[in-house]
N, C-alpha and C. Protein backbone atom coordinates (compact mmCIF):
# COMPACT_ATOMS: atom_id res chain seq x y z
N UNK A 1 104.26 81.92 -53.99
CA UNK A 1 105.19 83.03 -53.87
C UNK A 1 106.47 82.76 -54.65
N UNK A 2 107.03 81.34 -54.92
CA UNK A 2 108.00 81.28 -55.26
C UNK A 2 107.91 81.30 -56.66
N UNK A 3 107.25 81.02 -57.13
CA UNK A 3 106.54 80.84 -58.34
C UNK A 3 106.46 82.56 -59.12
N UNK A 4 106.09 83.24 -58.55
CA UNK A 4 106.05 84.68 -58.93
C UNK A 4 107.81 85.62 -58.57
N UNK A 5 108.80 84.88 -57.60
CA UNK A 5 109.59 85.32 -57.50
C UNK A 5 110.66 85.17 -59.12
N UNK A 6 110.33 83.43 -59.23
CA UNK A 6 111.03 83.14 -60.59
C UNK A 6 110.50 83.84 -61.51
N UNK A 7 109.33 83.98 -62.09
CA UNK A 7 108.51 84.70 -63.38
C UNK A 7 108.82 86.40 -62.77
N UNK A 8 109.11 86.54 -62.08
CA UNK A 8 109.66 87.82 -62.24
C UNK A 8 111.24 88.45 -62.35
N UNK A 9 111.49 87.29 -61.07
CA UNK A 9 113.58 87.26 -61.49
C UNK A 9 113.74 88.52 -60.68
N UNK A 10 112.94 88.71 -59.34
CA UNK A 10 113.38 89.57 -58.69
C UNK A 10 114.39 89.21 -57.62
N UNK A 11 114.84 90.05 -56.93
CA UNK A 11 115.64 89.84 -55.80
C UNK A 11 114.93 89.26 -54.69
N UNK A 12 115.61 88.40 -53.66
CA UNK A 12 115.00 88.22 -52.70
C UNK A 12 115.54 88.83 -51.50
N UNK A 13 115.27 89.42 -50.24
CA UNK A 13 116.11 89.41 -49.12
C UNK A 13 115.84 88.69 -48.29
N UNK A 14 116.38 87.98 -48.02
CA UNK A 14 116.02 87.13 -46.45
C UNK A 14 116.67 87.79 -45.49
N UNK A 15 115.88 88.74 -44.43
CA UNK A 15 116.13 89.52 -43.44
C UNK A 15 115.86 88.29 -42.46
N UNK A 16 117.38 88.67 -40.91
CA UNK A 16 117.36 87.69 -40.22
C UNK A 16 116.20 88.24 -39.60
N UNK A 17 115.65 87.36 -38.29
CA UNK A 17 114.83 87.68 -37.19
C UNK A 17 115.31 88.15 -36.17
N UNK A 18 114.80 89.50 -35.44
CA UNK A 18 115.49 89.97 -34.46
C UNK A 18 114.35 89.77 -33.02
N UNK A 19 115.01 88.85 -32.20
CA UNK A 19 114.67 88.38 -31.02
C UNK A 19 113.42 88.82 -30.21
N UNK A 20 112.47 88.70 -30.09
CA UNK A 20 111.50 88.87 -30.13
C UNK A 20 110.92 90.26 -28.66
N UNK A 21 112.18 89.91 -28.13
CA UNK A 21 112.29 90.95 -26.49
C UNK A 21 112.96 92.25 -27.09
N UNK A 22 113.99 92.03 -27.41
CA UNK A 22 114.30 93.06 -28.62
C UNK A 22 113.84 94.00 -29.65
N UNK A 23 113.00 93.54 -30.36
CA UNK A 23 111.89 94.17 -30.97
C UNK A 23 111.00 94.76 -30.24
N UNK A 24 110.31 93.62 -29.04
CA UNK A 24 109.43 94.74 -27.91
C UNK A 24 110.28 95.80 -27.34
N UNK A 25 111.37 95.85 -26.77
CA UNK A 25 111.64 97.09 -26.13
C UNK A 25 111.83 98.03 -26.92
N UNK A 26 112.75 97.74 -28.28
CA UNK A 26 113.08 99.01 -29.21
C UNK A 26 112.05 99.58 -29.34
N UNK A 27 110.61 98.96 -29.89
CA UNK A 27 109.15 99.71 -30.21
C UNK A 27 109.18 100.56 -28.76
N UNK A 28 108.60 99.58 -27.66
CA UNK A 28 108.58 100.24 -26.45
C UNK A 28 108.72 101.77 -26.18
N UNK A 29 110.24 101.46 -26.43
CA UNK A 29 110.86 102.94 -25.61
C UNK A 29 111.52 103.95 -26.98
N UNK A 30 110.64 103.70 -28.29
CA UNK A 30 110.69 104.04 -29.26
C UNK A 30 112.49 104.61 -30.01
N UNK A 31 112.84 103.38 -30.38
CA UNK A 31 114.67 103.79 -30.08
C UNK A 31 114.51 103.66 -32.02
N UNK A 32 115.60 104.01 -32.25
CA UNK A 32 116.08 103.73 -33.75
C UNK A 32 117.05 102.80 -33.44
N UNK A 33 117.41 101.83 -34.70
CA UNK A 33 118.77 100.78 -34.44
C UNK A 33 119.52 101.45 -33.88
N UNK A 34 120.09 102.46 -34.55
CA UNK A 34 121.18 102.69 -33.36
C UNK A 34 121.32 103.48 -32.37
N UNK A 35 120.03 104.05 -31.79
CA UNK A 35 120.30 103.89 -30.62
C UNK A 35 119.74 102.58 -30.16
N UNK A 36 119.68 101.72 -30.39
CA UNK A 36 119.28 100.46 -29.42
C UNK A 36 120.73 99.49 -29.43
N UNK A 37 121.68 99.80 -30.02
CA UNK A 37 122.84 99.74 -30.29
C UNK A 37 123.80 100.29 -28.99
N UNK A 38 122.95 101.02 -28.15
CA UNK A 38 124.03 101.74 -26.88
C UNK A 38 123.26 101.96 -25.46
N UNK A 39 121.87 101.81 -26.13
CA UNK A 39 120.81 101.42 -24.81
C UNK A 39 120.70 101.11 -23.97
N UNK A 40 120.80 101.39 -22.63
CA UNK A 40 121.17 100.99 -21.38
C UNK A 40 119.86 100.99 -20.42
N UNK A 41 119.11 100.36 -20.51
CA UNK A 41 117.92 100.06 -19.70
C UNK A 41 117.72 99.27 -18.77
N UNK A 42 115.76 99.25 -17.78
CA UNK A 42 116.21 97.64 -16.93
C UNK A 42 115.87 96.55 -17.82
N UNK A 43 116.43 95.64 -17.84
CA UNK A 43 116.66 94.31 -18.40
C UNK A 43 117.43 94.31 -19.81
N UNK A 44 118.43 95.02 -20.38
CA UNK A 44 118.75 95.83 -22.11
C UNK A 44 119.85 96.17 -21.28
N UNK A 45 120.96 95.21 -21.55
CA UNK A 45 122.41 95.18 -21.51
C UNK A 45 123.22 95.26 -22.88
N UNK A 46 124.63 94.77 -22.51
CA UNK A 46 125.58 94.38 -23.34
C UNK A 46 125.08 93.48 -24.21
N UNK A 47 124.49 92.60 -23.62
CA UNK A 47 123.74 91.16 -24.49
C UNK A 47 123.03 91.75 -25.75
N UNK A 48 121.52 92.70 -24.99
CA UNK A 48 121.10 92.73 -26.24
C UNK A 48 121.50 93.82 -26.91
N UNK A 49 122.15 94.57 -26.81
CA UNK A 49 123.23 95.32 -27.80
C UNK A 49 123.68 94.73 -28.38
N UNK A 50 124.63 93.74 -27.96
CA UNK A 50 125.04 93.27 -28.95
C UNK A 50 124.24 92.54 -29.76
N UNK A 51 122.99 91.80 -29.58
CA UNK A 51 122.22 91.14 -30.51
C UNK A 51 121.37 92.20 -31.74
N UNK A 52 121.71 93.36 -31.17
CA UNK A 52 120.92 94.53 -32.24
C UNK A 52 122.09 94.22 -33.12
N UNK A 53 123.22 94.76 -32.52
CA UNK A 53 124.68 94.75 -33.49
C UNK A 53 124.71 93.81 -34.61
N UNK A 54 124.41 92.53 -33.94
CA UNK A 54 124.50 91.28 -34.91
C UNK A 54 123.07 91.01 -36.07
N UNK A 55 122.19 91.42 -35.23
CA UNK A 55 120.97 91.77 -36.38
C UNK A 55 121.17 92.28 -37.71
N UNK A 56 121.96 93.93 -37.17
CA UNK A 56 122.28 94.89 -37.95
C UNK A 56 123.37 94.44 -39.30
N UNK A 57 124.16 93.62 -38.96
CA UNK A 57 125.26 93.12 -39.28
C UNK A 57 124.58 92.10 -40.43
N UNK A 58 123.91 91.05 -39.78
CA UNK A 58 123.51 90.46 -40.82
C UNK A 58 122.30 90.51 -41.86
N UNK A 59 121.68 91.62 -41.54
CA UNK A 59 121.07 92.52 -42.55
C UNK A 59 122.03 93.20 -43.62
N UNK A 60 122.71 93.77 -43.02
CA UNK A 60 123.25 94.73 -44.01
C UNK A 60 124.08 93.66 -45.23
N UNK A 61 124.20 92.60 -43.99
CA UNK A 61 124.98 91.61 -45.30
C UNK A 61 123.84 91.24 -46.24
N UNK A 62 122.74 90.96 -46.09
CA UNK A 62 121.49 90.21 -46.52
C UNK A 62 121.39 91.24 -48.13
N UNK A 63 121.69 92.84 -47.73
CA UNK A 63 121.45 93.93 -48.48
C UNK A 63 122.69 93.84 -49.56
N UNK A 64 124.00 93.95 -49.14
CA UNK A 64 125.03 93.53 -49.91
C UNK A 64 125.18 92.86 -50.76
N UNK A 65 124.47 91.74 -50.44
CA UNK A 65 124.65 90.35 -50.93
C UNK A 65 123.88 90.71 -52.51
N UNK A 66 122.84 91.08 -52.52
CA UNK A 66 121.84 91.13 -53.45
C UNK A 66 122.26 92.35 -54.70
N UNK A 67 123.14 93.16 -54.25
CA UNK A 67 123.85 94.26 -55.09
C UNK A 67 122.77 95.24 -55.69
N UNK A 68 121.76 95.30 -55.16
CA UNK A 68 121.15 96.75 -55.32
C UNK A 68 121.87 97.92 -55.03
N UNK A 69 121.87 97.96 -53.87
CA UNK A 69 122.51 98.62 -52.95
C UNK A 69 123.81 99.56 -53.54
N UNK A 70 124.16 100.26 -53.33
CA UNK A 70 125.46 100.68 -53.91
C UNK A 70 126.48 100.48 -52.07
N UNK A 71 127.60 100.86 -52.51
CA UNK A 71 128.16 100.29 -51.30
C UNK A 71 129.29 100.62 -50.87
C-alpha cells in the first residue's frame, strides 16, 4: 500500500478511530455526527458527546491538514 501511495503522490488521511460504543449507538439509533453531538440517551452522556466532538475535531483537522479541502 505504501508503495502505491508514493508512485502515485497521493494524499493520505489518517482518520482518528471513533470508540467503538460510539459508533454502535450512532448506527443504532441512526443519528448523524451532529446529532450525536447533543444526544441524550441510556448510557450516551456528556462523555460521549464529547468524544463525538473530539472525533469530529480531529478529523476535520486530519482534512485541513492535507489542503484539498477548501476552508
Amino acid at each position: 500500500m505504501l508503495t502505491l501511495i508514493q508512485e502515485t503522490r497521493n494524499q493520505v488521511i489518517d482518520l482518528p478511530r471513533l470508540p467503538l460504543r460510539l459508533a454502535s449507538t450512532i448506527l443504532n439509533q441512526r443519528l448523524t455526527y451532529d446529532q450525536a453531538r447533543t444526544y441524550q440517551g441510556k448510557s450516551y452522556g456528556i462523555t460521549e458527546q464529547a468524544g463525538v466532538r473530539r472525533f469530529l475535531a480531529q478529523a476535520y483537522g486530519e482534512f485541513e491538514r492535507t489542503g484539498v479541502l477548501p476552508s
